[in-house]
C-alpha atoms as a PDB file:
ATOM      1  CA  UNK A   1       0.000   0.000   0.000  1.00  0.00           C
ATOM      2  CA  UNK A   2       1.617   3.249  -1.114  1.00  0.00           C
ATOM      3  CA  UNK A   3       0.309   5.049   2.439  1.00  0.00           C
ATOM      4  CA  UNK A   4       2.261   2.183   4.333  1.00  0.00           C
ATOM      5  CA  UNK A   5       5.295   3.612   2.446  1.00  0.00           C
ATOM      6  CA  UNK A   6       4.541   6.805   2.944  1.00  0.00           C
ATOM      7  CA  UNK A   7       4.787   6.609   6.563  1.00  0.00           C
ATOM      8  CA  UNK A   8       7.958   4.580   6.614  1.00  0.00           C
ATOM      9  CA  UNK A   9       9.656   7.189   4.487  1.00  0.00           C
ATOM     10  CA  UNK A  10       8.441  10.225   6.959  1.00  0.00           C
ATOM     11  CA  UNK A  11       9.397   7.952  10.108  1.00  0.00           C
ATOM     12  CA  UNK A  12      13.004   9.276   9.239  1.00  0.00           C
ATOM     13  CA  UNK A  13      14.335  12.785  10.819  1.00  0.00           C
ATOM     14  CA  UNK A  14      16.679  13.135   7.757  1.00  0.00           C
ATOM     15  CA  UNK A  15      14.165  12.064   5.369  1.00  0.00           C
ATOM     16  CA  UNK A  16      11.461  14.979   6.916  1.00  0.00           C
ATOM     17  CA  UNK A  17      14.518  17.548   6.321  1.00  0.00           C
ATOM     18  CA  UNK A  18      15.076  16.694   2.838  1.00  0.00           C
ATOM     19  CA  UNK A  19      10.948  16.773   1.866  1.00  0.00           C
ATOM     20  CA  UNK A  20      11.256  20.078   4.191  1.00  0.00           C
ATOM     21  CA  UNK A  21      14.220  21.359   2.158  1.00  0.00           C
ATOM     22  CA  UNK A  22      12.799  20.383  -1.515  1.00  0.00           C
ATOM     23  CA  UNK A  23       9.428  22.185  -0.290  1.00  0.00           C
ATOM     24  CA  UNK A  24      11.414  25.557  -0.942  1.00  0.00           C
ATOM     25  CA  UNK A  25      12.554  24.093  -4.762  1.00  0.00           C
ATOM     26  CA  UNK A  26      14.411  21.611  -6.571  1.00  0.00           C
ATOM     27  CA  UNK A  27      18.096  20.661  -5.164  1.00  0.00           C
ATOM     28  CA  UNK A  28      20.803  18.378  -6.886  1.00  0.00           C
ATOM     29  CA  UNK A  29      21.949  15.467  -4.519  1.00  0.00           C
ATOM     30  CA  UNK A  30      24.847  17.583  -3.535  1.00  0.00           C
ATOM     31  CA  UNK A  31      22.667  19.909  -2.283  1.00  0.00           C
ATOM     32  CA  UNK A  32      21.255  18.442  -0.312  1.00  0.00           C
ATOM     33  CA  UNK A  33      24.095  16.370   1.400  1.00  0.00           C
ATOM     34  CA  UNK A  34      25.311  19.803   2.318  1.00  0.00           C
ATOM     35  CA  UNK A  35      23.228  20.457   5.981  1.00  0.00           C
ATOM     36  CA  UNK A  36      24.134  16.950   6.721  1.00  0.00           C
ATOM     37  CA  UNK A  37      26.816  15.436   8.280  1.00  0.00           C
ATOM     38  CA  UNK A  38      25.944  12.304   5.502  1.00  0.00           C
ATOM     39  CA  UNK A  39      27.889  11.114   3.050  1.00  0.00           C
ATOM     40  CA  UNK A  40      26.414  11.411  -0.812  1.00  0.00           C
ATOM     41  CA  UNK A  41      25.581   7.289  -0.535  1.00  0.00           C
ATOM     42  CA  UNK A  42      23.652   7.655   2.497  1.00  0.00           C
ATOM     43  CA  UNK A  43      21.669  10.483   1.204  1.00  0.00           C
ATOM     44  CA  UNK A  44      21.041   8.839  -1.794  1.00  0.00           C
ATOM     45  CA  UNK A  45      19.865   5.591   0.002  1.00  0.00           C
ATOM     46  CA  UNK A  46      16.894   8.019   1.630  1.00  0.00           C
ATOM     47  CA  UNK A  47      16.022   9.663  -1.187  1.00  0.00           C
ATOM     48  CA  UNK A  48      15.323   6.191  -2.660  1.00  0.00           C
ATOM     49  CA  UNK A  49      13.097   5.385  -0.097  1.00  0.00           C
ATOM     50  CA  UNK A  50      11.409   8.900  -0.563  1.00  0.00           C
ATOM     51  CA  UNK A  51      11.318   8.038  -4.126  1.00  0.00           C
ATOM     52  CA  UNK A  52       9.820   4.590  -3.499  1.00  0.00           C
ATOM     53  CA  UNK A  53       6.926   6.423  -1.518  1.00  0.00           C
ATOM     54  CA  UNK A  54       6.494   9.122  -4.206  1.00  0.00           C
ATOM     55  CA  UNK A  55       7.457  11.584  -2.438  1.00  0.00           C
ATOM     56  CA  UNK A  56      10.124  12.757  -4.847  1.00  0.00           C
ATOM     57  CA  UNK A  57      11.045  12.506  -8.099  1.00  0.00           C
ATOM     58  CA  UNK A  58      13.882  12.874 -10.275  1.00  0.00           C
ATOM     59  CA  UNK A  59      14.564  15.201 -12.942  1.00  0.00           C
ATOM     60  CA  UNK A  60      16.734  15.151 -15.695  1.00  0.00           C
ATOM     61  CA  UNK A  61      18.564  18.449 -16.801  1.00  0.00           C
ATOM     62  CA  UNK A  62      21.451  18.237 -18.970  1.00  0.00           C
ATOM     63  CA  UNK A  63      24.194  16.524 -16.304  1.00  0.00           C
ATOM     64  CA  UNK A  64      21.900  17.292 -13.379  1.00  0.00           C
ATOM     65  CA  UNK A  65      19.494  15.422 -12.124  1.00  0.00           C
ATOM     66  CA  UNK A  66      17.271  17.371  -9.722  1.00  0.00           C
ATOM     67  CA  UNK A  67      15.147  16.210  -7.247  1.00  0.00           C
ATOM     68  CA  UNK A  68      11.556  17.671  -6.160  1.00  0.00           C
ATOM     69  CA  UNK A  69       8.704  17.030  -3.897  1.00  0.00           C
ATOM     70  CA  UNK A  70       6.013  15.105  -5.129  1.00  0.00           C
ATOM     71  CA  UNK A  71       3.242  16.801  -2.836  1.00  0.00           C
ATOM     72  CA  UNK A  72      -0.333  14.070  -3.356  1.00  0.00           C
ATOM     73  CA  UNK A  73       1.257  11.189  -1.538  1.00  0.00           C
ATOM     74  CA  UNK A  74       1.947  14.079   1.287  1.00  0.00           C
ATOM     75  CA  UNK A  75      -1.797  15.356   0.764  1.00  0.00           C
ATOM     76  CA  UNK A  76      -3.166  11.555   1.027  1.00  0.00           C
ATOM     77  CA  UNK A  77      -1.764  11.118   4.105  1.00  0.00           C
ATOM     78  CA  UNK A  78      -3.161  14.614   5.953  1.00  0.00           C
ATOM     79  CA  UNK A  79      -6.583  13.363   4.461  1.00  0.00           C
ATOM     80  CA  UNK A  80      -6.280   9.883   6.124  1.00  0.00           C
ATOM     81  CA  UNK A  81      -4.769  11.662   9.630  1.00  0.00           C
ATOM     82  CA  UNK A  82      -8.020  14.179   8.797  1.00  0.00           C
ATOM     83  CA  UNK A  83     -10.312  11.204   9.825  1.00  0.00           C
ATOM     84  CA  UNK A  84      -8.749  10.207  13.038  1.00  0.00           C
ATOM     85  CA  UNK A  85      -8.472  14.342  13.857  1.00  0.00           C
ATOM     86  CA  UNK A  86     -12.439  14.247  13.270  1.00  0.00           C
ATOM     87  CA  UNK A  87     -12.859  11.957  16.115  1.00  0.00           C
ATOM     88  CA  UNK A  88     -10.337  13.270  18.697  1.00  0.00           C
ATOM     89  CA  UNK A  89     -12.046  17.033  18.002  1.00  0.00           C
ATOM     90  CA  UNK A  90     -15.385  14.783  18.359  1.00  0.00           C
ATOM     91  CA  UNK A  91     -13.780  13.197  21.738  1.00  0.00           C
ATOM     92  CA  UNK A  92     -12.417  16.410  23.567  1.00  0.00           C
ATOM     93  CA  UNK A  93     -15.841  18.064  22.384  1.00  0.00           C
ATOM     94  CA  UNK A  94     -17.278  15.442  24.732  1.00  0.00           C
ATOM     95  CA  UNK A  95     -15.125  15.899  27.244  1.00  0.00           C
ATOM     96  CA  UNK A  96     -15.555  19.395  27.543  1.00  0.00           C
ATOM     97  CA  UNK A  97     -19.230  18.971  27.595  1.00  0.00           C
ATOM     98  CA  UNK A  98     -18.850  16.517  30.844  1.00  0.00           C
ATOM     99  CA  UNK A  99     -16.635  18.838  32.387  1.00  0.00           C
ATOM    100  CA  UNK A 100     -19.065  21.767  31.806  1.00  0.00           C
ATOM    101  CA  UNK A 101     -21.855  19.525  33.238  1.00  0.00           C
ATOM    102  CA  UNK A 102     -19.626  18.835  36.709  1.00  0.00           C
ATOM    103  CA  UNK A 103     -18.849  22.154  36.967  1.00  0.00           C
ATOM    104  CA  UNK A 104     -21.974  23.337  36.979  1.00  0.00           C
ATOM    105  CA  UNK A 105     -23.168  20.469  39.580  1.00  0.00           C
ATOM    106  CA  UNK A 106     -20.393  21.528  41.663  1.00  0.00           C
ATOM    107  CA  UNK A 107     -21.690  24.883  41.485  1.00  0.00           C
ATOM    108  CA  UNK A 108     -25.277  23.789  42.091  1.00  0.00           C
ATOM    109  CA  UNK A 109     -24.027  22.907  45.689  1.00  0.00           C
END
């Protein structure tokens, strides 16, 4: 299931940093090694798993070969957290209205 890979890819600090940096535009691999204390390999093994998720993709521009955010996979996954944000708003709504309902016993008193 593309979600499931979705979330492995974001489970990764370094990986969150790179989708955070390619948010602001394209970057060549070197690039984006360069706030990392990673070598080129390394990065290039997470941006295959970002790749593998759809997160990025990979350009081709003369030599370089740019990569950018892929944004849907990103917007997929905010939809499916949407649901589960429905019914903790729903829960603390709940709550709220049982702690208005004490409150007003204990006032009753």
């Amino acid at each position: 299931m593309q979600l499931d890979h979705v979330f492995q890819a974001l489970a990764d600090p370094t990986r969150r940093a790179i989708l955070a940096r390619l948010a602001s535009g394209e970057a060549t691999v070197n690039e984006l090694v360069e706030p990392f204390a990673l070598s080129q390999p390394a990065i290039s093994k997470h941006l295959k798993v970002l790749e593998r998720a759809g997160l990025v993709s990979r350009g081709r521009a003369a030599q370089f070969r740019p990569v950018r955010l892929e944004p849907a996979p990103l917007a997929e996954a905010a939809q499916w957290i949407g649901g589960y944000r429905r019914f903790w708003e729903a829960s603390f709504d709940r709550l709220d209205e049982y702690v208005r309902e004490l409150k007003e016993r204990h006032d009753g008193e």
